[in-house]
C-alpha atoms as a PDB file:
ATOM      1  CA  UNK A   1       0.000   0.000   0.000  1.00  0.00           C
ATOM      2  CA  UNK A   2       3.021   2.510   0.888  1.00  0.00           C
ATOM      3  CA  UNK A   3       4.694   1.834  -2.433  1.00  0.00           C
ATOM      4  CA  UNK A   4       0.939   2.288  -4.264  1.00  0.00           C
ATOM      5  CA  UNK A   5       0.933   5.332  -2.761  1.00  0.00           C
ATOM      6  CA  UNK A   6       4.518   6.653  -3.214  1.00  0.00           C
ATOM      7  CA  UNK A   7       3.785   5.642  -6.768  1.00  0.00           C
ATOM      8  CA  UNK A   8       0.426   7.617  -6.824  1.00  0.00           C
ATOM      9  CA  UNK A   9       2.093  10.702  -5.527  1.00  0.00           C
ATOM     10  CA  UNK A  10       5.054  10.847  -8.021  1.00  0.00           C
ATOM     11  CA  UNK A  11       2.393  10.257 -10.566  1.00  0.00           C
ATOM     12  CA  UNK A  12       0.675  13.389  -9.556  1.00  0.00           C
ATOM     13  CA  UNK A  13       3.920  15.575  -9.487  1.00  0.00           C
ATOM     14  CA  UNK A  14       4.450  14.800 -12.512  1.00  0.00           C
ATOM     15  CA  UNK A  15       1.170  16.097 -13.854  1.00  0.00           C
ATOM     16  CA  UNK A  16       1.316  18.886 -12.043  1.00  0.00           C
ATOM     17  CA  UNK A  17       5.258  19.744 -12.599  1.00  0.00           C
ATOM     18  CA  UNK A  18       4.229  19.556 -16.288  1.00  0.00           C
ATOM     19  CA  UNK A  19       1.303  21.102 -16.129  1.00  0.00           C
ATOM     20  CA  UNK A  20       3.036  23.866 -14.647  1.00  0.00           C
ATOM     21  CA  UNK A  21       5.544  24.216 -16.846  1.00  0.00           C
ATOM     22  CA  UNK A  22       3.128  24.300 -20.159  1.00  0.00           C
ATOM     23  CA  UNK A  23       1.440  27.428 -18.104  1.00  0.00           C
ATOM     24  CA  UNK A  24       4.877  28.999 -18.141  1.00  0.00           C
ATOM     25  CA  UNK A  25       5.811  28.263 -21.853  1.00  0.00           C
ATOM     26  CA  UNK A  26       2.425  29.797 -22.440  1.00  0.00           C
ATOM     27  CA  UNK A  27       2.587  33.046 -21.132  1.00  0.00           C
ATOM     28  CA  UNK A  28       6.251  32.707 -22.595  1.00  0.00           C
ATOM     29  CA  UNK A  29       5.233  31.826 -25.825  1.00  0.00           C
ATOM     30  CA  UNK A  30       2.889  34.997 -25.638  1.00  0.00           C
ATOM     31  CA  UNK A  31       5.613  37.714 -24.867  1.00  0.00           C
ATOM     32  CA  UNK A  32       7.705  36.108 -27.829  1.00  0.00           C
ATOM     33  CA  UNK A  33       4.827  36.871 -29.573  1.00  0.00           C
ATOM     34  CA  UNK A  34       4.612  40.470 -28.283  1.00  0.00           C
ATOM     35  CA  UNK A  35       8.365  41.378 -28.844  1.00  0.00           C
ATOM     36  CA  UNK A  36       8.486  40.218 -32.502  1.00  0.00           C
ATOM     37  CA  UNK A  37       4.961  42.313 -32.857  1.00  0.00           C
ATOM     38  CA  UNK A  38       7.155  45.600 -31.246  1.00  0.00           C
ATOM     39  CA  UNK A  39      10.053  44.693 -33.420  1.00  0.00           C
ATOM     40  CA  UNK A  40       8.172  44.545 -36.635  1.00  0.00           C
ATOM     41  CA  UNK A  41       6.467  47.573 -35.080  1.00  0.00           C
ATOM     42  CA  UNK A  42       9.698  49.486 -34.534  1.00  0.00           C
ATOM     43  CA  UNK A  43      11.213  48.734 -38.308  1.00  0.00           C
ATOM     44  CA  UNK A  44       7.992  49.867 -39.137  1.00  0.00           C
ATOM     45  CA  UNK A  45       9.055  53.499 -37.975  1.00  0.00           C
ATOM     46  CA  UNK A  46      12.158  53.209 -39.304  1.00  0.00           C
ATOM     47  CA  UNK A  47      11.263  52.842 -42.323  1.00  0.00           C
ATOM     48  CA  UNK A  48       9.068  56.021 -42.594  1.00  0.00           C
ATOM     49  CA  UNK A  49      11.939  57.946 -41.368  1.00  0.00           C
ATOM     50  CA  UNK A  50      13.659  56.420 -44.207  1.00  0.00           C
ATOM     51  CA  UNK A  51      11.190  57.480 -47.143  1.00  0.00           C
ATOM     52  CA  UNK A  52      11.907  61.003 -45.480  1.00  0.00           C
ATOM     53  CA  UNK A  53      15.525  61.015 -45.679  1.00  0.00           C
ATOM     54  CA  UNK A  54      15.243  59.911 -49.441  1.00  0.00           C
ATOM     55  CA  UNK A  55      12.763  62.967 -49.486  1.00  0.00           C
ATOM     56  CA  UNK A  56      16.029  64.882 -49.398  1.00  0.00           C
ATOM     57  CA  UNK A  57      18.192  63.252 -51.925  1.00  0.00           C
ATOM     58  CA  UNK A  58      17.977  65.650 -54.547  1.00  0.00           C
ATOM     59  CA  UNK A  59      20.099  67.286 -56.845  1.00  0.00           C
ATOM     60  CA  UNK A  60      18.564  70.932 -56.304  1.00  0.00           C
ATOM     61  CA  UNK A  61      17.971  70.680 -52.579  1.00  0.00           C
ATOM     62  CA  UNK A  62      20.597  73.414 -50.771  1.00  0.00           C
ATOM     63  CA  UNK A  63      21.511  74.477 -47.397  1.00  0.00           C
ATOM     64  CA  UNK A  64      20.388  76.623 -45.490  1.00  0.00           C
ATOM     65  CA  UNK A  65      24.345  78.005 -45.111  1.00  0.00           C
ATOM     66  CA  UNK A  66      24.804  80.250 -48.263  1.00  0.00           C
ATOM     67  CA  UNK A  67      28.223  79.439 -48.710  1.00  0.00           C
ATOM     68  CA  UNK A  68      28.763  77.221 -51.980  1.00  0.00           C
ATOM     69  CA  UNK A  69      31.624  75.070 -50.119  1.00  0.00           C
ATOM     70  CA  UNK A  70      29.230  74.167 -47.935  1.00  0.00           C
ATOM     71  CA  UNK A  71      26.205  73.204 -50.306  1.00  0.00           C
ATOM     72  CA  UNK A  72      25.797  69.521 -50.714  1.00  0.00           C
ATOM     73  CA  UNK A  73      27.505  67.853 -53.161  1.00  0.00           C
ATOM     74  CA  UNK A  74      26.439  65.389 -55.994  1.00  0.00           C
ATOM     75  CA  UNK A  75      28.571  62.352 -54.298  1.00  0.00           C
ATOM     76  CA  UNK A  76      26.720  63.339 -50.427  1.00  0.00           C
ATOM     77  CA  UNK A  77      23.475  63.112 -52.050  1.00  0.00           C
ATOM     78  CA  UNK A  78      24.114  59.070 -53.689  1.00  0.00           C
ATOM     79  CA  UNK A  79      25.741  58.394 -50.375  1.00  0.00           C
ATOM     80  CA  UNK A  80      22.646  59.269 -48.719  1.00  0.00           C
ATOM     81  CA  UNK A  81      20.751  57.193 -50.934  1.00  0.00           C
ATOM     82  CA  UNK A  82      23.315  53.897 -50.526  1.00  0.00           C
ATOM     83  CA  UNK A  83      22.678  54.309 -46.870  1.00  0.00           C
ATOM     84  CA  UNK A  84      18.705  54.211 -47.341  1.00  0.00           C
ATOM     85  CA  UNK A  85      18.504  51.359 -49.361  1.00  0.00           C
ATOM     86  CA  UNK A  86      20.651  49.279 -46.843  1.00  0.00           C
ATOM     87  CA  UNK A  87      19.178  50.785 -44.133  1.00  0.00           C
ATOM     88  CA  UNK A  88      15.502  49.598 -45.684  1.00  0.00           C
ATOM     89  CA  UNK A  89      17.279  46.146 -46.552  1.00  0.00           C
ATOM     90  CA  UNK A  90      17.951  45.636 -43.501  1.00  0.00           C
ATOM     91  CA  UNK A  91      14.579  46.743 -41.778  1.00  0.00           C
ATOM     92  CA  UNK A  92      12.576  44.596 -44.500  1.00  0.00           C
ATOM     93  CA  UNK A  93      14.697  41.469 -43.196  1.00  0.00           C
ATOM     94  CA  UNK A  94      14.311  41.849 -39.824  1.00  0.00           C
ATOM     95  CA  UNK A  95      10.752  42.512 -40.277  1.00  0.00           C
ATOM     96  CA  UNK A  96      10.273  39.507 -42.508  1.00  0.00           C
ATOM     97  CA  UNK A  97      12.194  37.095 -40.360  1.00  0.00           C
ATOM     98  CA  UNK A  98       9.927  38.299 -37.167  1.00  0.00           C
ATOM     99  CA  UNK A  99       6.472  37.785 -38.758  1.00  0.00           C
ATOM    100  CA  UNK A 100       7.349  34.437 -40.194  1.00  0.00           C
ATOM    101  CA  UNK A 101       9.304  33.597 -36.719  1.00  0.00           C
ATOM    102  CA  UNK A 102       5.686  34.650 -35.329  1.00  0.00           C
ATOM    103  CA  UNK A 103       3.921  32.218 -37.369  1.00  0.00           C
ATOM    104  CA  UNK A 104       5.691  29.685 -36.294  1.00  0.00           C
ATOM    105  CA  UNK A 105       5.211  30.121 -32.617  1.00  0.00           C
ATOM    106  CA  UNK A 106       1.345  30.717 -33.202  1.00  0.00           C
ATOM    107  CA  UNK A 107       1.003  27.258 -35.134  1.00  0.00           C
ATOM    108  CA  UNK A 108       3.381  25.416 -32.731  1.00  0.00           C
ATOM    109  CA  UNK A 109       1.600  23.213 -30.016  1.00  0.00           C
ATOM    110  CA  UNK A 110       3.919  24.417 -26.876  1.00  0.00           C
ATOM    111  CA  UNK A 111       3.636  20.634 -25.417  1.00  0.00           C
ATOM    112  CA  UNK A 112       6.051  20.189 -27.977  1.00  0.00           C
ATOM    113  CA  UNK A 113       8.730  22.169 -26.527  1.00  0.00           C
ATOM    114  CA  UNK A 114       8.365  20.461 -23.167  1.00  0.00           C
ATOM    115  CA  UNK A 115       9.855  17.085 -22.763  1.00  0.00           C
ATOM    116  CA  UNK A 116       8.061  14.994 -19.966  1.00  0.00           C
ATOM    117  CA  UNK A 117      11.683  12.977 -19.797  1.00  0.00           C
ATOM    118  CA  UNK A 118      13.662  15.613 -18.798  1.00  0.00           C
ATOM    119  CA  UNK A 119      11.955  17.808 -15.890  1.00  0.00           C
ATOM    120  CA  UNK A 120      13.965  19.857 -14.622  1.00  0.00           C
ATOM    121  CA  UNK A 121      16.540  21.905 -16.896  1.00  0.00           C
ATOM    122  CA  UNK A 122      14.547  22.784 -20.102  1.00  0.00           C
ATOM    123  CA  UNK A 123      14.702  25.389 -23.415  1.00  0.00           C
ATOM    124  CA  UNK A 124      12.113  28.501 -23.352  1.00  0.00           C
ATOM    125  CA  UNK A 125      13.669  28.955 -27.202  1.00  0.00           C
ATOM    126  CA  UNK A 126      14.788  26.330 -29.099  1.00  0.00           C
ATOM    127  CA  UNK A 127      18.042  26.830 -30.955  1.00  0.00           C
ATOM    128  CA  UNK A 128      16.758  27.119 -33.946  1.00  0.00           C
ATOM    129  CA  UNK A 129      14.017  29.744 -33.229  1.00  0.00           C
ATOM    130  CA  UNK A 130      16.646  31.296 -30.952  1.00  0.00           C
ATOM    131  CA  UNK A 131      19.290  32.112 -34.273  1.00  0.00           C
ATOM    132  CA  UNK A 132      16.107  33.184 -35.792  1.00  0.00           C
ATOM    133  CA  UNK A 133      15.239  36.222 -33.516  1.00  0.00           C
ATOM    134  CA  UNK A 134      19.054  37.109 -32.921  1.00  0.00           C
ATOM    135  CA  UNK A 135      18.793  37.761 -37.077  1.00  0.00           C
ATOM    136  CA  UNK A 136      16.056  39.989 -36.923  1.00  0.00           C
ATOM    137  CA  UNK A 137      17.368  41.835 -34.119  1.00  0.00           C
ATOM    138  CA  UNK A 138      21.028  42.081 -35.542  1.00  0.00           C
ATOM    139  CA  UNK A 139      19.503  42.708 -38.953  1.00  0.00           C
ATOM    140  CA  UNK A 140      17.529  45.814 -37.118  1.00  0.00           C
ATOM    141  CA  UNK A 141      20.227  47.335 -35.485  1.00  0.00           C
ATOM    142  CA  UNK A 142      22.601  47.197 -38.214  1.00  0.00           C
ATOM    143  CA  UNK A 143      19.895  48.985 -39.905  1.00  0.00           C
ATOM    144  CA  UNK A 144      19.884  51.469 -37.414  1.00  0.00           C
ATOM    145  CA  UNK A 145      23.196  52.169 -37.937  1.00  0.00           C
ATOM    146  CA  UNK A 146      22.721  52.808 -41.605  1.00  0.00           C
ATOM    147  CA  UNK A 147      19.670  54.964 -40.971  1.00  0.00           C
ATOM    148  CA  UNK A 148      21.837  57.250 -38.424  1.00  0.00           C
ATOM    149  CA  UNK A 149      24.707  58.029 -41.327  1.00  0.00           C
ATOM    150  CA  UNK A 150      21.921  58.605 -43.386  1.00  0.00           C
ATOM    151  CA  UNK A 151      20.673  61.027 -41.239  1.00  0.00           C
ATOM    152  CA  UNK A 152      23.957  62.752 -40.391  1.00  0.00           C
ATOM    153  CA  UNK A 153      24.182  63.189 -44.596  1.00  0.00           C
ATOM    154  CA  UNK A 154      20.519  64.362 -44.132  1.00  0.00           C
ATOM    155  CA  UNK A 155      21.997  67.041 -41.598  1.00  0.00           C
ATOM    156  CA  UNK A 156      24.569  67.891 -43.431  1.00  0.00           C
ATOM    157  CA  UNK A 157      22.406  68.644 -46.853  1.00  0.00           C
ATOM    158  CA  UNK A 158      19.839  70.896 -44.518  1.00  0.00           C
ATOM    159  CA  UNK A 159      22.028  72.643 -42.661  1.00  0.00           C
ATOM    160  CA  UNK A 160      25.540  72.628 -44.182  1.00  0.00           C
ATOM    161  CA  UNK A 161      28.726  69.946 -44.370  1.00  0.00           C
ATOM    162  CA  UNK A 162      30.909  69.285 -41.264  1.00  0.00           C
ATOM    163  CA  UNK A 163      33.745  70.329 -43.214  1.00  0.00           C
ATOM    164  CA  UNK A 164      32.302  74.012 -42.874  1.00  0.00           C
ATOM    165  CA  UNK A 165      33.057  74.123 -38.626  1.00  0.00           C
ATOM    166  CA  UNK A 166      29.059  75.172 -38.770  1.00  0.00           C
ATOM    167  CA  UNK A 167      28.118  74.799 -34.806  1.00  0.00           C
ATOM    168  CA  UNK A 168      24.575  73.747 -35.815  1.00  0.00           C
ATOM    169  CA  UNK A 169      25.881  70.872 -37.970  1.00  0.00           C
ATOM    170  CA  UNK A 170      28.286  69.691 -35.304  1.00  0.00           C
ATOM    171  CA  UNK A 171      26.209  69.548 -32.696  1.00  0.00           C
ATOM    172  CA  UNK A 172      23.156  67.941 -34.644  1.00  0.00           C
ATOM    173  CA  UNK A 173      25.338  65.067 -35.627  1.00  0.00           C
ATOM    174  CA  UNK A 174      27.758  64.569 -32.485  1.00  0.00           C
ATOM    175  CA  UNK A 175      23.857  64.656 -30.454  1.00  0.00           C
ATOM    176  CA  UNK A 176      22.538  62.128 -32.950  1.00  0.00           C
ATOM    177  CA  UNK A 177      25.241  59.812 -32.886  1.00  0.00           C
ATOM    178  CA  UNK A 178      25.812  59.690 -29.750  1.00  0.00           C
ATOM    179  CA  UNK A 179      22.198  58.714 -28.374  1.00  0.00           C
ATOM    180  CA  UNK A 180      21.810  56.388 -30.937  1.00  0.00           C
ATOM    181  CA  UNK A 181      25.408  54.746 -29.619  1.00  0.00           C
ATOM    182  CA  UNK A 182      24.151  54.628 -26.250  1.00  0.00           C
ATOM    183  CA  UNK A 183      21.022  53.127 -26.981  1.00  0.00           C
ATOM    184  CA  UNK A 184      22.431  50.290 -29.343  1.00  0.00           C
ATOM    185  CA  UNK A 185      24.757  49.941 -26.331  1.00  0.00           C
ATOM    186  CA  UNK A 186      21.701  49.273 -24.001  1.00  0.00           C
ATOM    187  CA  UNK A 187      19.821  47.358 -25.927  1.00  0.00           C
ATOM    188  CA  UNK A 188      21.633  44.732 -28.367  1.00  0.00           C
ATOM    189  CA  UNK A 189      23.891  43.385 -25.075  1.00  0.00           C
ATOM    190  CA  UNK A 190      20.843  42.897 -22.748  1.00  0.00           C
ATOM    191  CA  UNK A 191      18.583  41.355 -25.805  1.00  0.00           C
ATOM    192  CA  UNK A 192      21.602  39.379 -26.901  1.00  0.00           C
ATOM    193  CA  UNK A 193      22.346  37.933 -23.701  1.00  0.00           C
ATOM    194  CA  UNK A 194      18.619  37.500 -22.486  1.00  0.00           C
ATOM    195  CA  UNK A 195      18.153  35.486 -26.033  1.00  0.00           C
ATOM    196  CA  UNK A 196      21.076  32.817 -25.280  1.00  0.00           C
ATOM    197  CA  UNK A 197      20.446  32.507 -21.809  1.00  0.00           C
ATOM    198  CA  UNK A 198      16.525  31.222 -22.913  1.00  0.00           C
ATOM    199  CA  UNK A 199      18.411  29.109 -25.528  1.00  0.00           C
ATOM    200  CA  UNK A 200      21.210  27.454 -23.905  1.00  0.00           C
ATOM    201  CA  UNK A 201      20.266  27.733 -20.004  1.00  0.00           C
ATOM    202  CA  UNK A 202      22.795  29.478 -18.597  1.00  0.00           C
END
Protein backbone atom coordinates (compact mmCIF):
# COMPACT_ATOMS: atom_id res chain seq x y z
CA UNK A 1 0.00 0.00 0.00
CA UNK A 2 3.02 2.51 0.89
CA UNK A 3 4.69 1.83 -2.43
CA UNK A 4 0.94 2.29 -4.26
CA UNK A 5 0.93 5.33 -2.76
CA UNK A 6 4.52 6.65 -3.21
CA UNK A 7 3.79 5.64 -6.77
CA UNK A 8 0.43 7.62 -6.82
CA UNK A 9 2.09 10.70 -5.53
CA UNK A 10 5.05 10.85 -8.02
CA UNK A 11 2.39 10.26 -10.57
CA UNK A 12 0.68 13.39 -9.56
CA UNK A 13 3.92 15.57 -9.49
CA UNK A 14 4.45 14.80 -12.51
CA UNK A 15 1.17 16.10 -13.85
CA UNK A 16 1.32 18.89 -12.04
CA UNK A 17 5.26 19.74 -12.60
CA UNK A 18 4.23 19.56 -16.29
CA UNK A 19 1.30 21.10 -16.13
CA UNK A 20 3.04 23.87 -14.65
CA UNK A 21 5.54 24.22 -16.85
CA UNK A 22 3.13 24.30 -20.16
CA UNK A 23 1.44 27.43 -18.10
CA UNK A 24 4.88 29.00 -18.14
CA UNK A 25 5.81 28.26 -21.85
CA UNK A 26 2.42 29.80 -22.44
CA UNK A 27 2.59 33.05 -21.13
CA UNK A 28 6.25 32.71 -22.59
CA UNK A 29 5.23 31.83 -25.83
CA UNK A 30 2.89 35.00 -25.64
CA UNK A 31 5.61 37.71 -24.87
CA UNK A 32 7.70 36.11 -27.83
CA UNK A 33 4.83 36.87 -29.57
CA UNK A 34 4.61 40.47 -28.28
CA UNK A 35 8.36 41.38 -28.84
CA UNK A 36 8.49 40.22 -32.50
CA UNK A 37 4.96 42.31 -32.86
CA UNK A 38 7.15 45.60 -31.25
CA UNK A 39 10.05 44.69 -33.42
CA UNK A 40 8.17 44.55 -36.63
CA UNK A 41 6.47 47.57 -35.08
CA UNK A 42 9.70 49.49 -34.53
CA UNK A 43 11.21 48.73 -38.31
CA UNK A 44 7.99 49.87 -39.14
CA UNK A 45 9.05 53.50 -37.97
CA UNK A 46 12.16 53.21 -39.30
CA UNK A 47 11.26 52.84 -42.32
CA UNK A 48 9.07 56.02 -42.59
CA UNK A 49 11.94 57.95 -41.37
CA UNK A 50 13.66 56.42 -44.21
CA UNK A 51 11.19 57.48 -47.14
CA UNK A 52 11.91 61.00 -45.48
CA UNK A 53 15.53 61.02 -45.68
CA UNK A 54 15.24 59.91 -49.44
CA UNK A 55 12.76 62.97 -49.49
CA UNK A 56 16.03 64.88 -49.40
CA UNK A 57 18.19 63.25 -51.93
CA UNK A 58 17.98 65.65 -54.55
CA UNK A 59 20.10 67.29 -56.85
CA UNK A 60 18.56 70.93 -56.30
CA UNK A 61 17.97 70.68 -52.58
CA UNK A 62 20.60 73.41 -50.77
CA UNK A 63 21.51 74.48 -47.40
CA UNK A 64 20.39 76.62 -45.49
CA UNK A 65 24.34 78.01 -45.11
CA UNK A 66 24.80 80.25 -48.26
CA UNK A 67 28.22 79.44 -48.71
CA UNK A 68 28.76 77.22 -51.98
CA UNK A 69 31.62 75.07 -50.12
CA UNK A 70 29.23 74.17 -47.93
CA UNK A 71 26.21 73.20 -50.31
CA UNK A 72 25.80 69.52 -50.71
CA UNK A 73 27.50 67.85 -53.16
CA UNK A 74 26.44 65.39 -55.99
CA UNK A 75 28.57 62.35 -54.30
CA UNK A 76 26.72 63.34 -50.43
CA UNK A 77 23.48 63.11 -52.05
CA UNK A 78 24.11 59.07 -53.69
CA UNK A 79 25.74 58.39 -50.37
CA UNK A 80 22.65 59.27 -48.72
CA UNK A 81 20.75 57.19 -50.93
CA UNK A 82 23.31 53.90 -50.53
CA UNK A 83 22.68 54.31 -46.87
CA UNK A 84 18.70 54.21 -47.34
CA UNK A 85 18.50 51.36 -49.36
CA UNK A 86 20.65 49.28 -46.84
CA UNK A 87 19.18 50.79 -44.13
CA UNK A 88 15.50 49.60 -45.68
CA UNK A 89 17.28 46.15 -46.55
CA UNK A 90 17.95 45.64 -43.50
CA UNK A 91 14.58 46.74 -41.78
CA UNK A 92 12.58 44.60 -44.50
CA UNK A 93 14.70 41.47 -43.20
CA UNK A 94 14.31 41.85 -39.82
CA UNK A 95 10.75 42.51 -40.28
CA UNK A 96 10.27 39.51 -42.51
CA UNK A 97 12.19 37.10 -40.36
CA UNK A 98 9.93 38.30 -37.17
CA UNK A 99 6.47 37.78 -38.76
CA UNK A 100 7.35 34.44 -40.19
CA UNK A 101 9.30 33.60 -36.72
CA UNK A 102 5.69 34.65 -35.33
CA UNK A 103 3.92 32.22 -37.37
CA UNK A 104 5.69 29.69 -36.29
CA UNK A 105 5.21 30.12 -32.62
CA UNK A 106 1.35 30.72 -33.20
CA UNK A 107 1.00 27.26 -35.13
CA UNK A 108 3.38 25.42 -32.73
CA UNK A 109 1.60 23.21 -30.02
CA UNK A 110 3.92 24.42 -26.88
CA UNK A 111 3.64 20.63 -25.42
CA UNK A 112 6.05 20.19 -27.98
CA UNK A 113 8.73 22.17 -26.53
CA UNK A 114 8.37 20.46 -23.17
CA UNK A 115 9.86 17.08 -22.76
CA UNK A 116 8.06 14.99 -19.97
CA UNK A 117 11.68 12.98 -19.80
CA UNK A 118 13.66 15.61 -18.80
CA UNK A 119 11.96 17.81 -15.89
CA UNK A 120 13.97 19.86 -14.62
CA UNK A 121 16.54 21.91 -16.90
CA UNK A 122 14.55 22.78 -20.10
CA UNK A 123 14.70 25.39 -23.41
CA UNK A 124 12.11 28.50 -23.35
CA UNK A 125 13.67 28.95 -27.20
CA UNK A 126 14.79 26.33 -29.10
CA UNK A 127 18.04 26.83 -30.95
CA UNK A 128 16.76 27.12 -33.95
CA UNK A 129 14.02 29.74 -33.23
CA UNK A 130 16.65 31.30 -30.95
CA UNK A 131 19.29 32.11 -34.27
CA UNK A 132 16.11 33.18 -35.79
CA UNK A 133 15.24 36.22 -33.52
CA UNK A 134 19.05 37.11 -32.92
CA UNK A 135 18.79 37.76 -37.08
CA UNK A 136 16.06 39.99 -36.92
CA UNK A 137 17.37 41.84 -34.12
CA UNK A 138 21.03 42.08 -35.54
CA UNK A 139 19.50 42.71 -38.95
CA UNK A 140 17.53 45.81 -37.12
CA UNK A 141 20.23 47.33 -35.48
CA UNK A 142 22.60 47.20 -38.21
CA UNK A 143 19.90 48.99 -39.91
CA UNK A 144 19.88 51.47 -37.41
CA UNK A 145 23.20 52.17 -37.94
CA UNK A 146 22.72 52.81 -41.60
CA UNK A 147 19.67 54.96 -40.97
CA UNK A 148 21.84 57.25 -38.42
CA UNK A 149 24.71 58.03 -41.33
CA UNK A 150 21.92 58.60 -43.39
CA UNK A 151 20.67 61.03 -41.24
CA UNK A 152 23.96 62.75 -40.39
CA UNK A 153 24.18 63.19 -44.60
CA UNK A 154 20.52 64.36 -44.13
CA UNK A 155 22.00 67.04 -41.60
CA UNK A 156 24.57 67.89 -43.43
CA UNK A 157 22.41 68.64 -46.85
CA UNK A 158 19.84 70.90 -44.52
CA UNK A 159 22.03 72.64 -42.66
CA UNK A 160 25.54 72.63 -44.18
CA UNK A 161 28.73 69.95 -44.37
CA UNK A 162 30.91 69.28 -41.26
CA UNK A 163 33.75 70.33 -43.21
CA UNK A 164 32.30 74.01 -42.87
CA UNK A 165 33.06 74.12 -38.63
CA UNK A 166 29.06 75.17 -38.77
CA UNK A 167 28.12 74.80 -34.81
CA UNK A 168 24.57 73.75 -35.81
CA UNK A 169 25.88 70.87 -37.97
CA UNK A 170 28.29 69.69 -35.30
CA UNK A 171 26.21 69.55 -32.70
CA UNK A 172 23.16 67.94 -34.64
CA UNK A 173 25.34 65.07 -35.63
CA UNK A 174 27.76 64.57 -32.49
CA UNK A 175 23.86 64.66 -30.45
CA UNK A 176 22.54 62.13 -32.95
CA UNK A 177 25.24 59.81 -32.89
CA UNK A 178 25.81 59.69 -29.75
CA UNK A 179 22.20 58.71 -28.37
CA UNK A 180 21.81 56.39 -30.94
CA UNK A 181 25.41 54.75 -29.62
CA UNK A 182 24.15 54.63 -26.25
CA UNK A 183 21.02 53.13 -26.98
CA UNK A 184 22.43 50.29 -29.34
CA UNK A 185 24.76 49.94 -26.33
CA UNK A 186 21.70 49.27 -24.00
CA UNK A 187 19.82 47.36 -25.93
CA UNK A 188 21.63 44.73 -28.37
CA UNK A 189 23.89 43.39 -25.08
CA UNK A 190 20.84 42.90 -22.75
CA UNK A 191 18.58 41.36 -25.80
CA UNK A 192 21.60 39.38 -26.90
CA UNK A 193 22.35 37.93 -23.70
CA UNK A 194 18.62 37.50 -22.49
CA UNK A 195 18.15 35.49 -26.03
CA UNK A 196 21.08 32.82 -25.28
CA UNK A 197 20.45 32.51 -21.81
CA UNK A 198 16.52 31.22 -22.91
CA UNK A 199 18.41 29.11 -25.53
CA UNK A 200 21.21 27.45 -23.91
CA UNK A 201 20.27 27.73 -20.00
CA UNK A 202 22.79 29.48 -18.60
Amino acid sequence: MADRGATSQLLNDGKDWWQERLEELEKFKQVQTSALDDLVSVNSLFTIAIFLGLSFASPTEQSIDNRPECAPDVKMEKRLVMYEVVSFACFLLSSLVAKSLKLFINFQNTKDDLDIGNPHPYQVIKPSRGFMILLSVLASTVGVVFLTLSMVDVVQIKIGKMSCGIHETQAAVISLCTIVALALIIYLPSTVTTILRCMFNF
